[in-house]
N, C-alpha and C. Protein backbone atom coordinates (compact mmCIF):
# COMPACT_ATOMS: atom_id res chain seq x y z
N UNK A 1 14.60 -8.37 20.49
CA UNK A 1 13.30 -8.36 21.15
C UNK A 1 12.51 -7.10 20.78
N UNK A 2 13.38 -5.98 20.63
CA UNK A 2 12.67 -4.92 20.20
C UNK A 2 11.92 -4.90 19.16
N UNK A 3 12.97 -5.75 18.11
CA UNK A 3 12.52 -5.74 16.65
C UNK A 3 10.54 -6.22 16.56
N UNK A 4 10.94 -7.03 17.28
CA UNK A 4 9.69 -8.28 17.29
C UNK A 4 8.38 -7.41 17.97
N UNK A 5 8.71 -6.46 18.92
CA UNK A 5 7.58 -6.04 19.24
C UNK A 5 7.17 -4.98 18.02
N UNK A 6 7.99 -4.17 17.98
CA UNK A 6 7.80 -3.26 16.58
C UNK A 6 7.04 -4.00 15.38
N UNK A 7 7.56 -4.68 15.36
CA UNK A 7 6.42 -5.87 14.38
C UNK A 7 4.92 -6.29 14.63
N UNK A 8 5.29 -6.24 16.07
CA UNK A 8 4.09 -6.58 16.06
C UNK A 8 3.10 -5.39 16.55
N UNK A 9 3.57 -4.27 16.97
CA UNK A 9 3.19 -3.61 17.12
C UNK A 9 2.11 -2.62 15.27
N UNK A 10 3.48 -2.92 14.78
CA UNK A 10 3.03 -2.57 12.87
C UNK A 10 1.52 -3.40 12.55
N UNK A 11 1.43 -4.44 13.18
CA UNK A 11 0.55 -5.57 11.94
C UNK A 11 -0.49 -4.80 13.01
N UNK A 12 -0.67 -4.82 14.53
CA UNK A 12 -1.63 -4.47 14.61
C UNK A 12 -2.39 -3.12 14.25
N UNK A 13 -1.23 -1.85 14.01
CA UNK A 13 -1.41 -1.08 13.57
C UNK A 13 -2.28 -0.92 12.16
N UNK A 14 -2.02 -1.71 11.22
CA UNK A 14 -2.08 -1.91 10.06
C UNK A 14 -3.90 -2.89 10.14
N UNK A 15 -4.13 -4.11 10.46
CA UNK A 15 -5.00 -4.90 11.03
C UNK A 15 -5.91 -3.17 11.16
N UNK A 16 -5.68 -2.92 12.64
CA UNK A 16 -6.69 -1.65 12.76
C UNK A 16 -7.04 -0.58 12.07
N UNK A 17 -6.51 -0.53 11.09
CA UNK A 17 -6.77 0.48 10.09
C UNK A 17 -6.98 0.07 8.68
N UNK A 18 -7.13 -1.57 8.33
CA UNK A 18 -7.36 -2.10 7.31
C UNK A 18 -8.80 -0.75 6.59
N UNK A 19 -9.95 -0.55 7.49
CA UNK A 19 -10.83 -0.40 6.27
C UNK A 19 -10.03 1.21 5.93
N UNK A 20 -9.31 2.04 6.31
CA UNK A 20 -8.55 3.04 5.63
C UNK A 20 -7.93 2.86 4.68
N UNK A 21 -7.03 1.96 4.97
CA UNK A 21 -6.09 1.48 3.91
C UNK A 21 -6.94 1.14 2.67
N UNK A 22 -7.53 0.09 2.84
CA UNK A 22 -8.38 -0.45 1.70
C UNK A 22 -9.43 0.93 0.65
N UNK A 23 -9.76 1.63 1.56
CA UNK A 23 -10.39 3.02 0.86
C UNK A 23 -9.34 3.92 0.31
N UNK A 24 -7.94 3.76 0.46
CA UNK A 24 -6.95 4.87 0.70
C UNK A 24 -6.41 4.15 -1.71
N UNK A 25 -6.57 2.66 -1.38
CA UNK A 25 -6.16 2.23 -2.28
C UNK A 25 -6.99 1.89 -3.42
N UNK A 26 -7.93 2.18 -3.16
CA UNK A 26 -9.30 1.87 -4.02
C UNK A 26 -9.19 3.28 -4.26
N UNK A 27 -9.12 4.33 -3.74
CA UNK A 27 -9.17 5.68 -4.65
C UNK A 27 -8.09 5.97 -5.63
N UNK A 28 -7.13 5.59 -5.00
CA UNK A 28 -5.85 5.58 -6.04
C UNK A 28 -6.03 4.37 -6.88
N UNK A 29 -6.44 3.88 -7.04
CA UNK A 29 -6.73 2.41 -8.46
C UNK A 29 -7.70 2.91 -9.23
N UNK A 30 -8.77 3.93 -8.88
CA UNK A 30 -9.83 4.07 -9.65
C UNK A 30 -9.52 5.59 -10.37
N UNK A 31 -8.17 6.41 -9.93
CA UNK A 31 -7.73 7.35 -10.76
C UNK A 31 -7.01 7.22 -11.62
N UNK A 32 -6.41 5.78 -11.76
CA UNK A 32 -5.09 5.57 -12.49
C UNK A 32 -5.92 5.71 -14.00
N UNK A 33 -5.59 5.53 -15.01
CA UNK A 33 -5.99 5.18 -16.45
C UNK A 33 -5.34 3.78 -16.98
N UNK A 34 -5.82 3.22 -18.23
CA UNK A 34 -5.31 2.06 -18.02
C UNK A 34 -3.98 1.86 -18.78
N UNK A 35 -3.73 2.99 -19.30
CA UNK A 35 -2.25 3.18 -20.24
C UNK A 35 -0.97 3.28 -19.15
N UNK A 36 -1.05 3.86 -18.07
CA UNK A 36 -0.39 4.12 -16.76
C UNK A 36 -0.52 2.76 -16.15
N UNK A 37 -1.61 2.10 -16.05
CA UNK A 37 -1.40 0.58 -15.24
C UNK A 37 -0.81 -0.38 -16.07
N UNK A 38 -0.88 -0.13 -16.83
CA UNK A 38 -0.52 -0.99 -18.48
C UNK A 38 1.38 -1.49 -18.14
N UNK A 39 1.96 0.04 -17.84
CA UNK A 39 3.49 0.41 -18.29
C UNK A 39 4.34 0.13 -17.09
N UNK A 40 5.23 -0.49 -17.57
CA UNK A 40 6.57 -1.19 -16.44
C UNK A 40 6.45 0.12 -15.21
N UNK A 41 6.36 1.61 -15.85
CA UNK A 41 6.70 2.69 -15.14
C UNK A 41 5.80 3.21 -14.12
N UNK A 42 4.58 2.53 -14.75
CA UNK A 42 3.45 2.60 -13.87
C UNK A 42 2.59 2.05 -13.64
N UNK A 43 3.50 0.37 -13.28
CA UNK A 43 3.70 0.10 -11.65
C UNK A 43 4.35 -0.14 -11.06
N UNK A 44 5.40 0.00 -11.29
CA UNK A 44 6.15 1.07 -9.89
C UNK A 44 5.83 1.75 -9.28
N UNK A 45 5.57 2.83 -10.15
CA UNK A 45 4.68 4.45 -9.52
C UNK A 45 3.56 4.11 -8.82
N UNK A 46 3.20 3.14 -8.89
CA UNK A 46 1.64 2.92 -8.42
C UNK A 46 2.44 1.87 -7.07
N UNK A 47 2.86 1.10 -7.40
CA UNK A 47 3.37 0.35 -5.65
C UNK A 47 4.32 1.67 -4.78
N UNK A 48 4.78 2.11 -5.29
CA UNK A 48 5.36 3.24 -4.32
C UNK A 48 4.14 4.40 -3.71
N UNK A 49 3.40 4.65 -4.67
CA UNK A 49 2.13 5.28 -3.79
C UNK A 49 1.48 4.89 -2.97
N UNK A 50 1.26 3.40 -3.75
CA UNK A 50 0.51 2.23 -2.28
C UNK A 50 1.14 2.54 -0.92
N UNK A 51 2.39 2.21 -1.20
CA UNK A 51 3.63 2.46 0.08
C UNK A 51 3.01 3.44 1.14
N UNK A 52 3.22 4.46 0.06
CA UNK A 52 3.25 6.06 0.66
C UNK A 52 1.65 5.75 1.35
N UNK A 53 0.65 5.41 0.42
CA UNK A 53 -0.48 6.01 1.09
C UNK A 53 -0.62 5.41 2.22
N UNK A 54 -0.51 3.83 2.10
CA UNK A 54 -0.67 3.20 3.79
C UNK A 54 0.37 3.67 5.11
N UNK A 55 1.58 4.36 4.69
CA UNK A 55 2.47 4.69 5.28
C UNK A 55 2.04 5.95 6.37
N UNK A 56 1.37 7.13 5.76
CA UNK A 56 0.69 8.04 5.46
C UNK A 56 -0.78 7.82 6.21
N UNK A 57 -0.85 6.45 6.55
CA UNK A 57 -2.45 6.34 7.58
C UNK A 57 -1.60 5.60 8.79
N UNK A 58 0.03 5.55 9.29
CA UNK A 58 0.29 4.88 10.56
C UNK A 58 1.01 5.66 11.24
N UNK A 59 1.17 5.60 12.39
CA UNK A 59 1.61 6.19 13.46
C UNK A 59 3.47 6.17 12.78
N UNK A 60 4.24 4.85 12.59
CA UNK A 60 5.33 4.69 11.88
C UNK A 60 5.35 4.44 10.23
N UNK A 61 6.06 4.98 10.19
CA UNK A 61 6.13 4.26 8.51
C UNK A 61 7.18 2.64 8.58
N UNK A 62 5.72 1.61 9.07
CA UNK A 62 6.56 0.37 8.87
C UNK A 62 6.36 -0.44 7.47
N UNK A 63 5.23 -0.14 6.43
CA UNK A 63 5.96 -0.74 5.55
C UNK A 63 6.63 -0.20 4.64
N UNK A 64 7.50 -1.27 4.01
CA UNK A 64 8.98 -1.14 3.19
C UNK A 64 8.82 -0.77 1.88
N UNK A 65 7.84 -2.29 1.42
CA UNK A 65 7.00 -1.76 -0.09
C UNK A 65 5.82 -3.04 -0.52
N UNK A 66 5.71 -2.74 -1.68
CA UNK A 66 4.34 -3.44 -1.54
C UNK A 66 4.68 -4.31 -2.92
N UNK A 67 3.52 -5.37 -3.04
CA UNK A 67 3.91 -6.42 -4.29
C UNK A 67 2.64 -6.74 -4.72
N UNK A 68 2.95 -6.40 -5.66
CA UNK A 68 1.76 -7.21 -6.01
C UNK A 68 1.59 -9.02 -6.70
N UNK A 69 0.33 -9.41 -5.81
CA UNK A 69 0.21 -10.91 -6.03
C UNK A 69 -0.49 -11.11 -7.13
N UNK A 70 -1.25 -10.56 -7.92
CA UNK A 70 -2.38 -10.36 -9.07
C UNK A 70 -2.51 -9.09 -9.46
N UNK A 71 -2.54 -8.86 -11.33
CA UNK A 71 -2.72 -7.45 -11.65
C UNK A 71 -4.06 -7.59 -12.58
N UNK A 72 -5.35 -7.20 -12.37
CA UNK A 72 -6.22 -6.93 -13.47
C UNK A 72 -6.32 -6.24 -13.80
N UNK A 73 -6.33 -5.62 -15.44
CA UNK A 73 -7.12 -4.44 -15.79
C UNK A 73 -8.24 -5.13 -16.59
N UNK A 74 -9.31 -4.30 -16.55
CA UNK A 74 -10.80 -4.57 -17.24
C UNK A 74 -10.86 -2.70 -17.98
């Protein structure tokens, strides 16, 4: 039961701080270069920062890690 509130306690956490997050990750996407987004190594490096940075705007560090569903570079 605990688990479940903690959960839900996270999404709303997360929900309420979407437009942070979303600014937090748009600055870090627009520093990367595209030889670094390009390389197995970096993205990794780049989903573990994601991690860190949204981690880094919550009261807990509830998320684990991040995935990506779509990668563009232009």
């Amino acid at each position: 039961l605990n688990a479940v509130a903690d959960k839900a306690s996270s999404v709303q956490q997360i929900k309420a701080r979407t437009p942070q997050i979303s600014d937090a990750i748009l600055v870090l996407l627009t520093s990367l270069d595209s030889a670094t987004a390009r390389s197995p190594q970096g993205k990794h490096k780049l989903r573990d920062d994601i991690t860190e940075r949204i981690n880094g705007l919550l009261p807990k560090k509830s998320v684990k890690s991040t995935y990506f569903t779509e990668f563009v570079i232009q």
